[in-house]
Protein backbone atom coordinates (compact mmCIF):
# COMPACT_ATOMS: atom_id res chain seq x y z
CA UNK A 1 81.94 -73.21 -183.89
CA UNK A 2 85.72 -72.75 -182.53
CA UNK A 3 84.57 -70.13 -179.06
CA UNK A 4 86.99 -67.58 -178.66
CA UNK A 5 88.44 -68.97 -175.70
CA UNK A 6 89.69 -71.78 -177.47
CA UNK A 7 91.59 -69.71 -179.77
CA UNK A 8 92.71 -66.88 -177.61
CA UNK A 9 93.90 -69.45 -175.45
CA UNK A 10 96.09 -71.77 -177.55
CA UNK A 11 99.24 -70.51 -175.81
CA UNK A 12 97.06 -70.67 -172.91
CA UNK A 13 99.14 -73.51 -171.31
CA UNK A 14 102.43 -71.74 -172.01
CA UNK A 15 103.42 -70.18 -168.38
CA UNK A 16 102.18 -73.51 -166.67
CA UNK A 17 103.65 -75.89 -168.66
CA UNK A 18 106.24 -78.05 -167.79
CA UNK A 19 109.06 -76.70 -169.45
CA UNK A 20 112.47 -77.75 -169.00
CA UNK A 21 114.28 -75.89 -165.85
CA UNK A 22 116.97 -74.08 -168.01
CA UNK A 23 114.38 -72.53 -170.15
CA UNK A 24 112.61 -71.01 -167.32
CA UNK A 25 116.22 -70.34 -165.76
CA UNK A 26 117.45 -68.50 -169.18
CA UNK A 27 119.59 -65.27 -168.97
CA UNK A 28 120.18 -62.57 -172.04
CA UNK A 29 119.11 -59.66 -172.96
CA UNK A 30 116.24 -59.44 -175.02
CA UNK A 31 115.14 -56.38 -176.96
CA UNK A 32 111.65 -55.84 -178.30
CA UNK A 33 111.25 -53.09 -181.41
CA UNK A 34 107.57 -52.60 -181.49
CA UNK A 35 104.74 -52.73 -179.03
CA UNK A 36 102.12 -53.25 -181.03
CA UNK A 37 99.75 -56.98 -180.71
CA UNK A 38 103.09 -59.24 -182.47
CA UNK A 39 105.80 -56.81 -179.47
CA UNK A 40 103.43 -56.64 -176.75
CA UNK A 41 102.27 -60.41 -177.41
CA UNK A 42 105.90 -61.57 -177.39
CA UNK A 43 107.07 -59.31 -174.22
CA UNK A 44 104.35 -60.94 -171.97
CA UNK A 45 104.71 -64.42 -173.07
CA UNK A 46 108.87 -64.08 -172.88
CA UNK A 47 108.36 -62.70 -169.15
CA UNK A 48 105.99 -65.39 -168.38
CA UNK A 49 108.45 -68.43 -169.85
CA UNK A 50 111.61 -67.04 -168.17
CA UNK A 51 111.16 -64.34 -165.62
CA UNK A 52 115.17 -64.36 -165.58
CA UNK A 53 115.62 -62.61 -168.92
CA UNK A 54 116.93 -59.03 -169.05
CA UNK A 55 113.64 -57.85 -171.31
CA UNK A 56 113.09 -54.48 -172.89
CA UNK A 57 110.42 -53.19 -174.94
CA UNK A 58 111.39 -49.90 -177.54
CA UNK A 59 107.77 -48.11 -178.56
CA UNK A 60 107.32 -43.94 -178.29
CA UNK A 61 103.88 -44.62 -178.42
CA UNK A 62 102.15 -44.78 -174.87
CA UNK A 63 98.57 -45.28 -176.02
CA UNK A 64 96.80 -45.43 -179.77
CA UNK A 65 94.07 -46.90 -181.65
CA UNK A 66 93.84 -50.72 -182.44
CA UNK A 67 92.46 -52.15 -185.87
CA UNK A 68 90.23 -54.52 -184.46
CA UNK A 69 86.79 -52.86 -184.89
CA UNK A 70 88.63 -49.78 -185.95
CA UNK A 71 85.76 -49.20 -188.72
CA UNK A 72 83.23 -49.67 -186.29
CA UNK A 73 84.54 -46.84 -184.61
CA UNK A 74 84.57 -44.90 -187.80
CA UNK A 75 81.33 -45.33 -188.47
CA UNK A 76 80.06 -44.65 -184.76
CA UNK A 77 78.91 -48.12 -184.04
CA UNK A 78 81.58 -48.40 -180.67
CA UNK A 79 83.60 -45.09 -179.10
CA UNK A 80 87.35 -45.03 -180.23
CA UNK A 81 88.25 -45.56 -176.52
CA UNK A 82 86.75 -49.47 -177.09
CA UNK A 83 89.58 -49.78 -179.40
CA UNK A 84 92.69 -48.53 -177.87
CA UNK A 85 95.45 -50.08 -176.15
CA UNK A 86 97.62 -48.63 -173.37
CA UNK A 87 100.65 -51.34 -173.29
CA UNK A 88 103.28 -49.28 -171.25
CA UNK A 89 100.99 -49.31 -168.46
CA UNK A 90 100.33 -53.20 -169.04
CA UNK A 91 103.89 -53.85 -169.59
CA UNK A 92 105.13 -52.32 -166.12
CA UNK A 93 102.77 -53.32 -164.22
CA UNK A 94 104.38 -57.17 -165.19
CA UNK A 95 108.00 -55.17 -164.36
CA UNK A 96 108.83 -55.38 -167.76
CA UNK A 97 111.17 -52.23 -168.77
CA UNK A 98 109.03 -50.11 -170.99
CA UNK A 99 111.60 -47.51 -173.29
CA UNK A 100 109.09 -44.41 -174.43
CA UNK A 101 110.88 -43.70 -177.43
CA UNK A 102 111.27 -44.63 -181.01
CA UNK A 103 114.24 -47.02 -182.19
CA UNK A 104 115.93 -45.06 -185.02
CA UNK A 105 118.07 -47.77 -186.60
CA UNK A 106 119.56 -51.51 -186.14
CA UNK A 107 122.43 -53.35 -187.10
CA UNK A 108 121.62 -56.48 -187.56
CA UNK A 109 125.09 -58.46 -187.40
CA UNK A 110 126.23 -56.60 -184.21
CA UNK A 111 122.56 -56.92 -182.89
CA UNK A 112 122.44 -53.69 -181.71
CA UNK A 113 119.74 -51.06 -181.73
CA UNK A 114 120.37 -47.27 -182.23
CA UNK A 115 117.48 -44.60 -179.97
CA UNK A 116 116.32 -41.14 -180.57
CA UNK A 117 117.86 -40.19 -177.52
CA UNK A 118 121.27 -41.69 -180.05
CA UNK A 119 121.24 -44.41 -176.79
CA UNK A 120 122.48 -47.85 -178.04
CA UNK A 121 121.00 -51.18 -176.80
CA UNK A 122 122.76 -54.57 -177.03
CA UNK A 123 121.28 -58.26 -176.92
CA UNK A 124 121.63 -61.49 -177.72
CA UNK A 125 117.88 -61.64 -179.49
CA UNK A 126 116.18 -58.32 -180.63
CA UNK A 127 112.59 -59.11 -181.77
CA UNK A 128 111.40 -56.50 -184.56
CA UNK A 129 107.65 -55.96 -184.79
CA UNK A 130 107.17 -52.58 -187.05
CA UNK A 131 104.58 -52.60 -188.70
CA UNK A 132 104.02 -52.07 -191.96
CA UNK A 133 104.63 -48.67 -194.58
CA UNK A 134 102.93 -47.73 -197.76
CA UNK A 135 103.98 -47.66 -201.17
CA UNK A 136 102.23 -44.62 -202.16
CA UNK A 137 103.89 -43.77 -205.59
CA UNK A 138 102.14 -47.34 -206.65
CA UNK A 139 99.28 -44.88 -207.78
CA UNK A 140 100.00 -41.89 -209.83
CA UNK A 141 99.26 -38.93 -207.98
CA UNK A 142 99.17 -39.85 -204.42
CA UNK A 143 102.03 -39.36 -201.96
CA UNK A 144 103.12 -39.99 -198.33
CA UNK A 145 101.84 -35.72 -198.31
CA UNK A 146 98.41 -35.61 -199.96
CA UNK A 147 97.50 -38.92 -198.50
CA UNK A 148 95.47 -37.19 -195.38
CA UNK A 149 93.03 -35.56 -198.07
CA UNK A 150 91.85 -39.59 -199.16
CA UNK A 151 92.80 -41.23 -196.04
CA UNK A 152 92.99 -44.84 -195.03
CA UNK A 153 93.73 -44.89 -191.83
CA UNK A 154 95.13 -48.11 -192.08
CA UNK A 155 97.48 -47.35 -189.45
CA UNK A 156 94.79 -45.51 -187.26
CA UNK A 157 96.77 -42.86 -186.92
CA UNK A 158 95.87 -39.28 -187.44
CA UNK A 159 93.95 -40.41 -190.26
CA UNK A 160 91.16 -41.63 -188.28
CA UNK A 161 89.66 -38.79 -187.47
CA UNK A 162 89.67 -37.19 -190.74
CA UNK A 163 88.39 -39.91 -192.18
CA UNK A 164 85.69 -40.03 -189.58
CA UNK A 165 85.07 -36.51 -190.13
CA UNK A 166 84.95 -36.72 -193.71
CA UNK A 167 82.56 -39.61 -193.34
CA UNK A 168 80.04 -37.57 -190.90
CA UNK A 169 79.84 -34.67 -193.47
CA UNK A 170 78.46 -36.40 -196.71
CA UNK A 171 75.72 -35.53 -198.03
CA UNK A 172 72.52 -37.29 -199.25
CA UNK A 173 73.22 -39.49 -202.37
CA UNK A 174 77.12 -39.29 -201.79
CA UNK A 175 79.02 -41.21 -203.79
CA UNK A 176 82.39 -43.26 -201.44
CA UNK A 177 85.45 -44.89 -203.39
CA UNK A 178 87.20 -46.96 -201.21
CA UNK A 179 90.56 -48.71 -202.74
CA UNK A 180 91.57 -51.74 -201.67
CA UNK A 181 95.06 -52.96 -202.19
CA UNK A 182 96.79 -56.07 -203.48
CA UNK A 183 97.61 -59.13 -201.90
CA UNK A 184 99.35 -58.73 -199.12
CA UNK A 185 98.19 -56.19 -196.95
CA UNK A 186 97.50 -55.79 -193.45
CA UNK A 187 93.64 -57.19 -192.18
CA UNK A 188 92.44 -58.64 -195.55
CA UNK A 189 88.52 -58.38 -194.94
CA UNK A 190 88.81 -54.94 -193.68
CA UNK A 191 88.00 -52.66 -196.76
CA UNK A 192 84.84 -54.85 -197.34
CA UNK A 193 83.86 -54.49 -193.54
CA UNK A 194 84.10 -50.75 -194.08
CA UNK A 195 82.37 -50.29 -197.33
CA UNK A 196 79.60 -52.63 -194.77
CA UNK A 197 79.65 -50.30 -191.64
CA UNK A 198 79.83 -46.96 -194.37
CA UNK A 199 76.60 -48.29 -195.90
CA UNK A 200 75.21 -49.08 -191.82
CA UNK A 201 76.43 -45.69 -191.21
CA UNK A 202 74.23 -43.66 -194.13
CA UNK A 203 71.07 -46.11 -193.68
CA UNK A 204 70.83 -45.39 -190.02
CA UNK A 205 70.95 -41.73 -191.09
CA UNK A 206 68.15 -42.35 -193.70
CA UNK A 207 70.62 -41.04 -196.47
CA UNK A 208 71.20 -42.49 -199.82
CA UNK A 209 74.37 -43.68 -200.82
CA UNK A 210 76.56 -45.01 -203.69
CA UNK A 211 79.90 -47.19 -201.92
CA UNK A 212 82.39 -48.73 -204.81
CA UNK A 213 85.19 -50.98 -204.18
CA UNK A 214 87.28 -50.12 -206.52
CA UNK A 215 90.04 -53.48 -206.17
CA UNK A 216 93.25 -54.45 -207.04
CA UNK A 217 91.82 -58.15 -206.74
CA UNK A 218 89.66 -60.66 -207.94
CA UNK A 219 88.85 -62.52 -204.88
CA UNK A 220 88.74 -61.56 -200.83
CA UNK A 221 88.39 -63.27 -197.88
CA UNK A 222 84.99 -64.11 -197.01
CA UNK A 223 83.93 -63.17 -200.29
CA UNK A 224 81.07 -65.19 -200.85
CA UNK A 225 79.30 -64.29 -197.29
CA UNK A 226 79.90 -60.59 -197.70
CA UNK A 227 78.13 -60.11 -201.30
CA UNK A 228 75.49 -62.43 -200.02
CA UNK A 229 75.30 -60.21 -196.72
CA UNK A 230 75.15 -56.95 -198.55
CA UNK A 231 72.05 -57.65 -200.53
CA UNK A 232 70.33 -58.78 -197.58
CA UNK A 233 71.60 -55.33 -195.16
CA UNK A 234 72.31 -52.96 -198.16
CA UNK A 235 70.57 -53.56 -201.46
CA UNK A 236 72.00 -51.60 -204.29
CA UNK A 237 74.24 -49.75 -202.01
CA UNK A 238 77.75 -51.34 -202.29
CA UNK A 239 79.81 -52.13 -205.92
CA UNK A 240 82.48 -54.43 -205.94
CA UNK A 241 84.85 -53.84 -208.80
CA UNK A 242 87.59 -56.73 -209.74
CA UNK A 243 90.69 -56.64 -210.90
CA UNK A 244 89.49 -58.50 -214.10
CA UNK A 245 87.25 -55.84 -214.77
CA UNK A 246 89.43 -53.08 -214.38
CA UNK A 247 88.78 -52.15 -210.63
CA UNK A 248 91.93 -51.50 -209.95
CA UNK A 249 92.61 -47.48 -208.59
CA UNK A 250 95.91 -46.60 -211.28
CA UNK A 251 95.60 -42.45 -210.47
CA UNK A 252 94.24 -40.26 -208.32
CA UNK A 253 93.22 -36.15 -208.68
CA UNK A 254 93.40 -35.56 -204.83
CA UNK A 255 92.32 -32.36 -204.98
CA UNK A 256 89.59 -32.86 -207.29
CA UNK A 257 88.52 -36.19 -205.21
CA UNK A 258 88.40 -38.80 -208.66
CA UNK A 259 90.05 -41.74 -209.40
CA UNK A 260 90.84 -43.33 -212.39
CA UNK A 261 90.55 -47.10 -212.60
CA UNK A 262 92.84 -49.58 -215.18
CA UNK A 263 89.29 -50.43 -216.79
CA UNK A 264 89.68 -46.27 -217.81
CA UNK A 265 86.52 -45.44 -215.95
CA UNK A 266 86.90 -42.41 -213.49
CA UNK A 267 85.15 -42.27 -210.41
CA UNK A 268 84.38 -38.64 -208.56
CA UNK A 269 83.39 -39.24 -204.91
CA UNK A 270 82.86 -37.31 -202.11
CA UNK A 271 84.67 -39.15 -200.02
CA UNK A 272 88.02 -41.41 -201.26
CA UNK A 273 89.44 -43.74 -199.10
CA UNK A 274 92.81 -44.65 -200.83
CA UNK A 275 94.63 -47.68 -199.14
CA UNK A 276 97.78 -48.31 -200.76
CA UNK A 277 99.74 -51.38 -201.39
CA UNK A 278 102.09 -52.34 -198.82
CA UNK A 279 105.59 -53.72 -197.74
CA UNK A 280 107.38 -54.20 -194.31
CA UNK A 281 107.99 -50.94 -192.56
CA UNK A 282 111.26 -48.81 -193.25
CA UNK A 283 112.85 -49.54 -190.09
CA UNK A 284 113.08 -53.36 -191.11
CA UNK A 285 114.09 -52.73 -194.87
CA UNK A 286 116.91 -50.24 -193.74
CA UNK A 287 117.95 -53.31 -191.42
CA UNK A 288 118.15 -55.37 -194.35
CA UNK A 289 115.42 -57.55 -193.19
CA UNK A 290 113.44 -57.81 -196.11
CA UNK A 291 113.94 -59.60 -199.54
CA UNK A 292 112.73 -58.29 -203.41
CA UNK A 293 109.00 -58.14 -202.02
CA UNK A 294 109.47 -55.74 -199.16
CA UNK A 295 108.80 -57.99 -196.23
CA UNK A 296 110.71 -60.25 -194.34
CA UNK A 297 111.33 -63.94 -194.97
CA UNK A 298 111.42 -66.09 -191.23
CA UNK A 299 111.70 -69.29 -190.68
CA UNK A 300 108.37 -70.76 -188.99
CA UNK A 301 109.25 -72.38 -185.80
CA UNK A 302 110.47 -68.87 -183.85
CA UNK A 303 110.13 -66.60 -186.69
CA UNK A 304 113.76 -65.82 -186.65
CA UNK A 305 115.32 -64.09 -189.98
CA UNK A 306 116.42 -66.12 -192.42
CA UNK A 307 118.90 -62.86 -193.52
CA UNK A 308 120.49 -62.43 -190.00
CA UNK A 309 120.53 -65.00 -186.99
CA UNK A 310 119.57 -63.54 -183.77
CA UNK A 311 117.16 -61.23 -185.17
CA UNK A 312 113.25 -62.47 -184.99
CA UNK A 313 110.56 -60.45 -187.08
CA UNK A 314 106.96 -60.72 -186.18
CA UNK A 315 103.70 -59.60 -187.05
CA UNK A 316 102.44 -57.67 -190.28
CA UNK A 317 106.32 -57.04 -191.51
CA UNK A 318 107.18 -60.89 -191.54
CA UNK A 319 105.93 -63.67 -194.45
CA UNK A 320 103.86 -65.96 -192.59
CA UNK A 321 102.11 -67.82 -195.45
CA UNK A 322 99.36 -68.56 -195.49
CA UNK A 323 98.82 -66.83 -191.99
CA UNK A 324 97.11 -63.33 -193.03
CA UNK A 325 98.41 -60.32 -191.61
CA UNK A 326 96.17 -59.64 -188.75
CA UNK A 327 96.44 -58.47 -185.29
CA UNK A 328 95.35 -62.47 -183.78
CA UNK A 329 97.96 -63.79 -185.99
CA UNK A 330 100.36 -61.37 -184.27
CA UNK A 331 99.32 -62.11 -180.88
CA UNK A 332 99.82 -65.80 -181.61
CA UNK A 333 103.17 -65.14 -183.77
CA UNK A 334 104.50 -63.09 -180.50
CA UNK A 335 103.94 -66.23 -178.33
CA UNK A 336 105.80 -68.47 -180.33
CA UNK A 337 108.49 -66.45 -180.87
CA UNK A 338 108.74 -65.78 -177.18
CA UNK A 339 108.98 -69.96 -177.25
CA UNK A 340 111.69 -70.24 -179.16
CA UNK A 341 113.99 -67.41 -177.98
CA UNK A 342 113.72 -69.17 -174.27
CA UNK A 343 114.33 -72.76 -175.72
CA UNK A 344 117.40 -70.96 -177.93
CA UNK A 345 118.57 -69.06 -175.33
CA UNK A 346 118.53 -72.71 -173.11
CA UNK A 347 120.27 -74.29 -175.96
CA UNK A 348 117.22 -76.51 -176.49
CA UNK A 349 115.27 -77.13 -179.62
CA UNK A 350 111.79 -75.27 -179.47
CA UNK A 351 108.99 -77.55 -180.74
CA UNK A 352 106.51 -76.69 -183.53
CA UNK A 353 104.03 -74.69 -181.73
CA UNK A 354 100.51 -74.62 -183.27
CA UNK A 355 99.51 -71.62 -184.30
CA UNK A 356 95.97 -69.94 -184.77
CA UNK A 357 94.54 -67.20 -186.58
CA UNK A 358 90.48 -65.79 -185.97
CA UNK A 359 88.93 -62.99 -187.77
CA UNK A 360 85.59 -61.13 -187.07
CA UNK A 361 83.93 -58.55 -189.41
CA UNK A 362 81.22 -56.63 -188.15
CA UNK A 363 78.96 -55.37 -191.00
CA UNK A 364 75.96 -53.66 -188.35
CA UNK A 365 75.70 -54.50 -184.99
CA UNK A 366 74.04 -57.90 -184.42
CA UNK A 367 75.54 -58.88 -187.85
CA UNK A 368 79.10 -60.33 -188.07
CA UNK A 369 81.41 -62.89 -190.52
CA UNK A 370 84.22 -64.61 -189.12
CA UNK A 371 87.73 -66.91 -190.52
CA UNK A 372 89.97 -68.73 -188.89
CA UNK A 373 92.56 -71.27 -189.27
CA UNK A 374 95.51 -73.01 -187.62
CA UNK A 375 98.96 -73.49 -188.89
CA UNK A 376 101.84 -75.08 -188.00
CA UNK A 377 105.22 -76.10 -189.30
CA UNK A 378 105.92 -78.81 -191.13
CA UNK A 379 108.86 -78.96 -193.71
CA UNK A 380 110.30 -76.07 -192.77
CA UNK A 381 107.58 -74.02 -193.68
CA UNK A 382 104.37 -73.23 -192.06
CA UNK A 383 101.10 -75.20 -193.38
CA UNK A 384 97.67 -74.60 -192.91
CA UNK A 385 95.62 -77.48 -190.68
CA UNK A 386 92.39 -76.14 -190.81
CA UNK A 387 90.64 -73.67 -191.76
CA UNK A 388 86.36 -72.06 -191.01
CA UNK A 389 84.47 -69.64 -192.52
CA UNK A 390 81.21 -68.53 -192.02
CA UNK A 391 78.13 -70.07 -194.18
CA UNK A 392 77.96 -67.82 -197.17
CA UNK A 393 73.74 -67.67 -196.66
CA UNK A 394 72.91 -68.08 -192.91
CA UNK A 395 69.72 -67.04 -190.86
CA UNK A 396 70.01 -63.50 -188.71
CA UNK A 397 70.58 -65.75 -185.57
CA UNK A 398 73.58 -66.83 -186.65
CA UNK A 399 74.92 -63.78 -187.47
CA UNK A 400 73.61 -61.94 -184.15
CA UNK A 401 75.52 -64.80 -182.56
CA UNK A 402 78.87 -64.42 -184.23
CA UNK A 403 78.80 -60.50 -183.61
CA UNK A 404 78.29 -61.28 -179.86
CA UNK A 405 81.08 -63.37 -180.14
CA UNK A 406 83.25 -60.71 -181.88
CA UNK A 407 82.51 -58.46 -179.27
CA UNK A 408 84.07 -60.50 -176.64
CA UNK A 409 86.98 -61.34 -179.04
CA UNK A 410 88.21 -58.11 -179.58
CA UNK A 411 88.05 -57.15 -175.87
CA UNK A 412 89.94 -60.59 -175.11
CA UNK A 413 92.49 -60.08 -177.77
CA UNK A 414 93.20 -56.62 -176.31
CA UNK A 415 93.97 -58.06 -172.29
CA UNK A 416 95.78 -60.67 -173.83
CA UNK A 417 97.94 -58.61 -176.03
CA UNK A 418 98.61 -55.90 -173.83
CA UNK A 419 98.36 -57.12 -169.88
């Protein structure tokens, strides 16, 4: 089994390598939009690689709630503090200039980037990491302002706790919808780890509960080893609805807490979880960053635009195929960008870096599934090397070991991301 220092450390090497002396030597100004995993990520490594760059990071956010585990903490398995990331307060303490507010705009050919405070901020590379945004009219009925009453929390934002709330207050024999989106979408096993840890979450209660997965899809990742997982843990507690037989969430009667699915069967739960489809956030569409889908096409070495030169987009805004969207794939993403921009910057070529993706779903405590895979360009576009998944049918040692393993994961991935 890959260990998780293996794969947290494939970009390991970078500050000690031997890199050429103008790399290291390389003056500009960089600007970072984002300090999530993919901004964070790419501000260490950059700082690292060549100390001499003028390097700003633009988030308003001092200190939020991570995905990684995210439904464990919904479901009360780990505290919310396990999960949250303070990277202002990583970020200076490297002497990395940390900007506390939100970026409102950016013009792509002038590479500038307009603040809230209507400050402007110049550089040779800006590095956009936003995030994603939801496209809530995709289901009739919901909207950006009745979300909050089915929440997703996909962001863990506000939504958390009112979806942690709402979770604490059902009642015996409850009946949970949770939606899952199409293909792509931010953490692709994560509706199928929550339906897991909501079904952990009523047994350990003693309560009785109906969880459907009402999908947009007719396959997930890790697929196989969930469904095989759930009728060892859960038995008759969790539904998984396809695509192909009509699982797909078209409407939704927020006040009256039902959904009706493309098969024409209508679900009333107690609790509705809605997560919508997805595109690249709003701040990199108005920069004219993405293409027809909504996110952004990159090329794979540095993850530079292929719309506007200069500009770099990382994380779950960019397509990375067939990297998922995940928060490891934007750590990883964030170091090779960092790569590039200091070879660029040098006027040297960057070289292909290799680049590595891990997964871990928890489904109860000493029970975890993991993925991973590494990638790495080749024809201009990135390919997938290899790939692991967990044995569909393993013995409860195995999967005791893997959640200790995820454990230490997710704390790693935090330090690395965020100093």
């Amino acid at each position: 089994m890959t260990t998780r220092r293996r794969l947290l450390g494939g970009f390991a090497a970078l500050a000690a390598a031997a890199l050429p002396a103008a790399v290291r030597a390389a003056t500009a100004r960089v600007v970072i939009v984002g300090g999530g995993f993919a901004g964070a990520s790419c501000a260490l490594a950059l700082h690292r690689i060549a100390p001499s760059l003028e390097l700003t990071v633009v988030e308003p956010r001092g200190a939020f709630l991570t995905g990684p585990f995210s439904n464990a903490a919904l479901a009360g398995l780990i505290p919310p503090e396990r999960i949250r990331a303070r990277p202002g307060d990583g970020l200076r303490r490297h002497g990395i200039r940390w900007l506390a507010q939100a970026a409102v705009a950016l013009d792509p050919v002038a590479r500038e980037l307009r603040l809230a405070d209507r400050g402007r901020l110049q550089a040779e590379r800006i590095v956009v990491a936003p995030g994603i945004d939801f496209v809530y009219d995709a289901i009739d009925g919901l909207s950006a302002a009745n979300s909050d009453a089915v929440p997703h929390a996909w962001r863990i934002d506000a939504q958390f706790a009112r979806l942690r709330a709402q979770l604490d207050a059902l009642p015996d024999g409850a009946t949970v919808l949770i939606a899952a989106p199409p293909n792509p979408y931010r953490c692709p096993p994560g509706p199928y780890e929550r339906a897991s840890l909501f079904a952990w979450h009523a047994q350990r209660r003693g309560l009785r509960r109906r969880i459907v997965i009402a999908d947009a899809k007719d396959d997930f990742s890790k697929r196989a080893a969930f469904t095989a997982s759930w009728d060892t843990l859960y038995p008759g507690m969790i539904e998984w609805l396809p695509r192909a037989q009509g699982g797909t969430v078209v409407a939704v009667d927020v006040a009256a807490r039902r959904a009706r699915l493309a098969g024409g069967e209508t679900v009333h739960a107690a609790l509705l979880s809605v997560i919508p489809p997805q595109h690249a956030a709003a701040f990199a569409r108005a920069a004219d960053l993405a293409d027809a889908s909504g996110w952004c096409p990159v090329e794979p070495l540095g993850f530079e635009s292929t719309r506007h030169p200069g500009i770099h987009v990382l994380g779950d805004a960019c397509i990375a195929t067939p990297m998922p969207k995940s928060a490891f794939a934007a750590n990883n993403q964030g170091k090779a960008c960092a790569l590039a921009i200091a070879h660029r910057l040098a006027g040297e070529t960057p070289p292909p870096p290799l680049l590595l993706n891990t997964c871990y779903s928890l489904l109860a405590p000493d029970y975890a599934l993991s993925v991973s895979g590494s990638y790495r360009a080749v024809g201009g576009r990135l390919n997938e090397l290899s790939s692991g998944l967990s044995p569909a049918h393993a013995d409860p040692a195995l999967r005791e070991l893997e959640a200790r393993h995820a454990e230490g994961w997710q704390a790693q991935l935090l330090r690395d991301s965020f100093g």
